[in-house]
N, C-alpha and C. Protein backbone atom coordinates (compact mmCIF):
# COMPACT_ATOMS: atom_id res chain seq x y z
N UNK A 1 4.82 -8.45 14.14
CA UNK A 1 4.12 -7.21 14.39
C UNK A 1 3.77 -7.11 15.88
N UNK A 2 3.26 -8.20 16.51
CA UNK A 2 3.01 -8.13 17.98
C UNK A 2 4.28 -8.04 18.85
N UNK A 3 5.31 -8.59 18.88
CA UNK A 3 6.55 -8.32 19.14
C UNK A 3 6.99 -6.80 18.96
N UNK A 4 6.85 -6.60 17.86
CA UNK A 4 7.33 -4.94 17.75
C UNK A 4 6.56 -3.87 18.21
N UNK A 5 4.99 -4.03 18.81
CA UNK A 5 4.22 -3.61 19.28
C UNK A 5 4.66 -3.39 20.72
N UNK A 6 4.55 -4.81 21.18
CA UNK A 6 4.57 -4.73 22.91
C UNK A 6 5.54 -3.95 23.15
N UNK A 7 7.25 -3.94 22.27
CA UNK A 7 8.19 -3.40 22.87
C UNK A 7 7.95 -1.96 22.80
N UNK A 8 7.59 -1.81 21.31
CA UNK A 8 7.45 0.18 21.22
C UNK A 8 6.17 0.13 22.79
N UNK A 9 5.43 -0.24 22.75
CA UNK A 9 4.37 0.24 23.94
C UNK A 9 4.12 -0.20 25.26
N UNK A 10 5.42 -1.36 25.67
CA UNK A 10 4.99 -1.67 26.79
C UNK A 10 6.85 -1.50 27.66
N UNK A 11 7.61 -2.15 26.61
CA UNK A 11 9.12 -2.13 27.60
C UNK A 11 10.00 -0.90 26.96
N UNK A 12 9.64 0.08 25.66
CA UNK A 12 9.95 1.07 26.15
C UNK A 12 9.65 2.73 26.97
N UNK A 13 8.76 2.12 27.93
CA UNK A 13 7.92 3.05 28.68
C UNK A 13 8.98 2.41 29.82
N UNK A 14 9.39 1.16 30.03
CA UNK A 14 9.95 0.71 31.34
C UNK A 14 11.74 1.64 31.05
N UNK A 15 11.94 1.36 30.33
CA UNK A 15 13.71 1.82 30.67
C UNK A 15 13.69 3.28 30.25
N UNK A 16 15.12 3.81 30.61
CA UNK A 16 15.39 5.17 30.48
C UNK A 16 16.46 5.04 29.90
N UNK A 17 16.94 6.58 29.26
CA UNK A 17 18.24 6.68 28.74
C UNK A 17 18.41 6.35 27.46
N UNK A 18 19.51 6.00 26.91
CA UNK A 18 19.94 5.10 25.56
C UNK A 18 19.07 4.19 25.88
N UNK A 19 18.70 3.61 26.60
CA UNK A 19 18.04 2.04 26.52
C UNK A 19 16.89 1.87 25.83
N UNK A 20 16.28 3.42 26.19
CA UNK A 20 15.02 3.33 25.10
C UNK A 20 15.37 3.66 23.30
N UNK A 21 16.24 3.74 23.00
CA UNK A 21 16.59 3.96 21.78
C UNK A 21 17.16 2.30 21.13
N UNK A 22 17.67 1.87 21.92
CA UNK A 22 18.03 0.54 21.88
C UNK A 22 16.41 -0.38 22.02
N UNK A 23 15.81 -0.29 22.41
CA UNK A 23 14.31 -1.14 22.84
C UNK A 23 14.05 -0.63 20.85
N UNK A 24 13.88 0.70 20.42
CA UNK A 24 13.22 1.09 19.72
C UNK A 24 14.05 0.52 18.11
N UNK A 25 15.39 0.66 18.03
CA UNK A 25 16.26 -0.22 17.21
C UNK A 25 15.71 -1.63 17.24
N UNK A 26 15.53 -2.06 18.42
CA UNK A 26 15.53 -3.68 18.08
C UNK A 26 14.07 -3.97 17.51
N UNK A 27 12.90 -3.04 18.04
CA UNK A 27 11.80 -2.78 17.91
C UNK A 27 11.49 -3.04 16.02
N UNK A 28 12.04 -2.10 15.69
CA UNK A 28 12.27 -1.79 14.32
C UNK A 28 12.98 -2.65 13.55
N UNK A 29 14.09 -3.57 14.17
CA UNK A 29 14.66 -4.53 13.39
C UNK A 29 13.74 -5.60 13.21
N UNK A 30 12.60 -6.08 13.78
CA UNK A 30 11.80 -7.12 14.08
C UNK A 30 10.67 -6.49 12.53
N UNK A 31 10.43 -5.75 12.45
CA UNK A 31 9.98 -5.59 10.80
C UNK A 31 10.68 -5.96 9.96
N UNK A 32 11.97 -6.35 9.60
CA UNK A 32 12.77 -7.27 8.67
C UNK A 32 12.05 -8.40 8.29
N UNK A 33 11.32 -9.20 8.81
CA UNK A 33 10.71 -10.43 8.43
C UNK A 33 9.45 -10.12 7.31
N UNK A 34 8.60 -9.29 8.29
CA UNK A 34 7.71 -9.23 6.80
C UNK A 34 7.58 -8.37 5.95
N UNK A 35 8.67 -7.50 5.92
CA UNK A 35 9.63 -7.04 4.90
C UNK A 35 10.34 -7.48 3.83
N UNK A 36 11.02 -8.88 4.39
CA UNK A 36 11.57 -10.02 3.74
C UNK A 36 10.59 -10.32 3.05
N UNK A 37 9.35 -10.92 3.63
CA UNK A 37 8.49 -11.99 2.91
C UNK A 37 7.66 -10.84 2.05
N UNK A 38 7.40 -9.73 2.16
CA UNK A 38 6.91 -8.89 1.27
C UNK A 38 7.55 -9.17 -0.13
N UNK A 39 8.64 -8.46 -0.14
CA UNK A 39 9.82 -8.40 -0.80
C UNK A 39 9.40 -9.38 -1.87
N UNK A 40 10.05 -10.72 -1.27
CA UNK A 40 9.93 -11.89 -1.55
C UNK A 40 9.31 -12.50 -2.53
N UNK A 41 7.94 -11.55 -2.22
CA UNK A 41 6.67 -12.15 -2.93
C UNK A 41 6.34 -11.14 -4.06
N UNK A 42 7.14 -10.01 -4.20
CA UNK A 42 6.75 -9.17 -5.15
C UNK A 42 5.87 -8.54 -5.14
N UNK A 43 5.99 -8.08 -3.68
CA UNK A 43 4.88 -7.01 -3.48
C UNK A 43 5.78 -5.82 -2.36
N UNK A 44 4.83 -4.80 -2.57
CA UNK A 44 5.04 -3.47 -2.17
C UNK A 44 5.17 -3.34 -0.29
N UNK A 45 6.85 -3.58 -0.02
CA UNK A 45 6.84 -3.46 1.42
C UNK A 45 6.37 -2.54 1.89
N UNK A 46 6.08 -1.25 1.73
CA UNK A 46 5.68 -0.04 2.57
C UNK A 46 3.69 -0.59 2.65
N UNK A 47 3.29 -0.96 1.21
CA UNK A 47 2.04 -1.29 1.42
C UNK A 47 1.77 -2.34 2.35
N UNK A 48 2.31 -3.05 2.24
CA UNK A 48 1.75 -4.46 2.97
C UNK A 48 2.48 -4.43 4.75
N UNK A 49 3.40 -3.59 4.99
CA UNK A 49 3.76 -3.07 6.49
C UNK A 49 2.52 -2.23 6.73
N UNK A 50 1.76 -1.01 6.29
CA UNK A 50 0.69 -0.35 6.45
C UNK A 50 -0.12 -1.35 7.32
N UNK A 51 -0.54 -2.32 5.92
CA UNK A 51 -1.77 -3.08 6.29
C UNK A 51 -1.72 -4.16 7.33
N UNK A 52 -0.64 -4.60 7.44
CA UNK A 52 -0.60 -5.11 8.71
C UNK A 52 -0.12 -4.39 10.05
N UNK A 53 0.27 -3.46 10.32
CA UNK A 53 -0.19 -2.91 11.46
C UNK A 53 -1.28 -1.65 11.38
N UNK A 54 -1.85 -1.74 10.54
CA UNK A 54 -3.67 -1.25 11.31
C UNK A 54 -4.18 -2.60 11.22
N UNK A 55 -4.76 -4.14 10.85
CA UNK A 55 -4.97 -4.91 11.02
C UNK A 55 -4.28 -5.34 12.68
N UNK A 56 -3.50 -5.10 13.29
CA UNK A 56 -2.80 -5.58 14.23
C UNK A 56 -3.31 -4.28 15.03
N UNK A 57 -3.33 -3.19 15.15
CA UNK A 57 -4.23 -2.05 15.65
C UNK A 57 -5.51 -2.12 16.39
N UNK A 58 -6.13 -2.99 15.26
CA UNK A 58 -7.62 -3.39 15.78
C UNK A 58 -7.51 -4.41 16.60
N UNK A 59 -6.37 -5.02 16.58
CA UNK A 59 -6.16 -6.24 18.02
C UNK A 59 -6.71 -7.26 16.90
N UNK A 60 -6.51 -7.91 15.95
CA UNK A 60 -6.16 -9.02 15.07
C UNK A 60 -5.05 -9.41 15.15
N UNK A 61 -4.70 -10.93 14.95
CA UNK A 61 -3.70 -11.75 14.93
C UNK A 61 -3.45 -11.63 13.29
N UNK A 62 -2.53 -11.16 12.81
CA UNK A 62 -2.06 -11.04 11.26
C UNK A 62 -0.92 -12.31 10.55
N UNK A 63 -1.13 -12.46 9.60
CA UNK A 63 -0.47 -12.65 8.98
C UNK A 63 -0.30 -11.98 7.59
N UNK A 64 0.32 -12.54 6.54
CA UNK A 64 0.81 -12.00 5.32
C UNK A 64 0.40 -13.30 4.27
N UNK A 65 -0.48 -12.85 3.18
CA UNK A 65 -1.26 -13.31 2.27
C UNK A 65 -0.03 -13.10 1.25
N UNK A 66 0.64 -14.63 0.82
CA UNK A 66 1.93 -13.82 -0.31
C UNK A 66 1.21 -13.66 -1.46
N UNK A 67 -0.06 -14.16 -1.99
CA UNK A 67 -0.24 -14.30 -3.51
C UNK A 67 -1.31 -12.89 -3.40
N UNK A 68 -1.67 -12.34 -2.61
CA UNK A 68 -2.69 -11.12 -2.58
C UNK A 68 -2.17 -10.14 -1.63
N UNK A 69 -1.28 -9.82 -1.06
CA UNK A 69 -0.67 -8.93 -0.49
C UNK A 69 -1.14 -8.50 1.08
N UNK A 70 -2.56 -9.21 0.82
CA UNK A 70 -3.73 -8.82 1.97
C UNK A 70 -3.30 -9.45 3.79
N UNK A 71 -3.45 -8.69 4.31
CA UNK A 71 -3.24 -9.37 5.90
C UNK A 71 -4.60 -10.19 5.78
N UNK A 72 -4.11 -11.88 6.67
CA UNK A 72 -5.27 -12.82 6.43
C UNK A 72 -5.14 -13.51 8.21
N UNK A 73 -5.74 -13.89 8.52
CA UNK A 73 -5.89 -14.15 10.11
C UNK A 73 -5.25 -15.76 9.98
N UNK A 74 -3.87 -15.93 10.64
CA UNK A 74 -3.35 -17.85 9.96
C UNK A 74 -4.18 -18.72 10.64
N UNK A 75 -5.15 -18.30 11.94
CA UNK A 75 -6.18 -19.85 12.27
C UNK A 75 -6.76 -20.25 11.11
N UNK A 76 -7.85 -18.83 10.18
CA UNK A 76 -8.82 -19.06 9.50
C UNK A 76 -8.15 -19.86 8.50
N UNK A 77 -6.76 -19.47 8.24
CA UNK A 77 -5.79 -20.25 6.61
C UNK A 77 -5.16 -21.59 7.49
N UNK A 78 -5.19 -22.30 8.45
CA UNK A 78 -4.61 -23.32 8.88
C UNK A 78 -3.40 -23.38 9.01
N UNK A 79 -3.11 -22.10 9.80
CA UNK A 79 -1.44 -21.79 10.08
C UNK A 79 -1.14 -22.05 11.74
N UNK A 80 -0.31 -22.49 11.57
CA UNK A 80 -0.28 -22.61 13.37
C UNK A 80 1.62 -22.68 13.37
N UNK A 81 2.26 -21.99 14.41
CA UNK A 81 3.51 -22.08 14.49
C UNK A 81 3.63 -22.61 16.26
N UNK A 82 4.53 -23.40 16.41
CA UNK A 82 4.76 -23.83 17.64
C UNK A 82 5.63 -23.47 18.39
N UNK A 83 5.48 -22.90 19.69
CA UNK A 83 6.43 -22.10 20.63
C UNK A 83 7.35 -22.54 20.59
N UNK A 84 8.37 -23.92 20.52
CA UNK A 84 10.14 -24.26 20.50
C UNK A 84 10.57 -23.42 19.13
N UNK A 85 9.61 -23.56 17.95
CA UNK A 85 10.04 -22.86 16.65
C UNK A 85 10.10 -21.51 17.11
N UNK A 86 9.51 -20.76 17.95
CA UNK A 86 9.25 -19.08 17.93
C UNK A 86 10.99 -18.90 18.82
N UNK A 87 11.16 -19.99 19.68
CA UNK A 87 11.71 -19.69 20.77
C UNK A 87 13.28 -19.87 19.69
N UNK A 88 13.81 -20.60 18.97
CA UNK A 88 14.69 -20.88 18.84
C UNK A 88 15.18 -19.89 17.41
N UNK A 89 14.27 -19.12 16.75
CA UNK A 89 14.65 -18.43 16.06
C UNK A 89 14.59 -16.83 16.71
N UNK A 90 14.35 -16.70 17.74
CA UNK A 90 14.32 -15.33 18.44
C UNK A 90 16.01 -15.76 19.29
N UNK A 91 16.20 -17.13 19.98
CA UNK A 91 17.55 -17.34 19.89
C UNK A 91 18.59 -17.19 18.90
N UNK A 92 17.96 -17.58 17.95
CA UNK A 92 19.29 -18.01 16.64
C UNK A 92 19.63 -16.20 16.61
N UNK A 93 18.73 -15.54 16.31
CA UNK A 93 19.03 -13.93 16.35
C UNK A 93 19.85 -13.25 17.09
């Protein structure tokens, strides 16, 4: 969600042309994940995309609650992901 944020509001204000349609595609492809894990979990993707970006709106760090659908903050749940993991699946892509 923060990824798809900065780009809709920060790098496509920087380019012109097709490029901003391309920023806004890739923008939009980056909702696939918790789409996926929505999905996944048997819950309602349009609901649980809502709720996490107005949770992410208010400037909260979100995650996705699979057994309650609810956006849950991952410090408070003991989630922590480590930058080589962020880095190498934004590569693998």
């Amino acid at each position: 969600m923060a990824a798809r944020k900065h780009l809709i509001d920060n790098v496509k204000k920087t380019v012109k042309g097709r490029a901003q349609l391309g920023v806004g595609a890739f923008a939009d492809a980056l909702l696939v994940i918790p789409k996926t894990l929505a999905e996944n979990s048997g819950l309602d993707t349009q609901d649980v995309i809502v709720s996490l970006e107005n949770e992410h709106d208010r400037g909260l760090v979100v995650g996705l609650n699979h057994n309650t659908g609810e956006p849950v903050d991952p410090e408070m749940e003991g989630i922590y992901d480590n930058y080589s993991v962020k880095r190498q699946i934004v590569n693998s892509g």
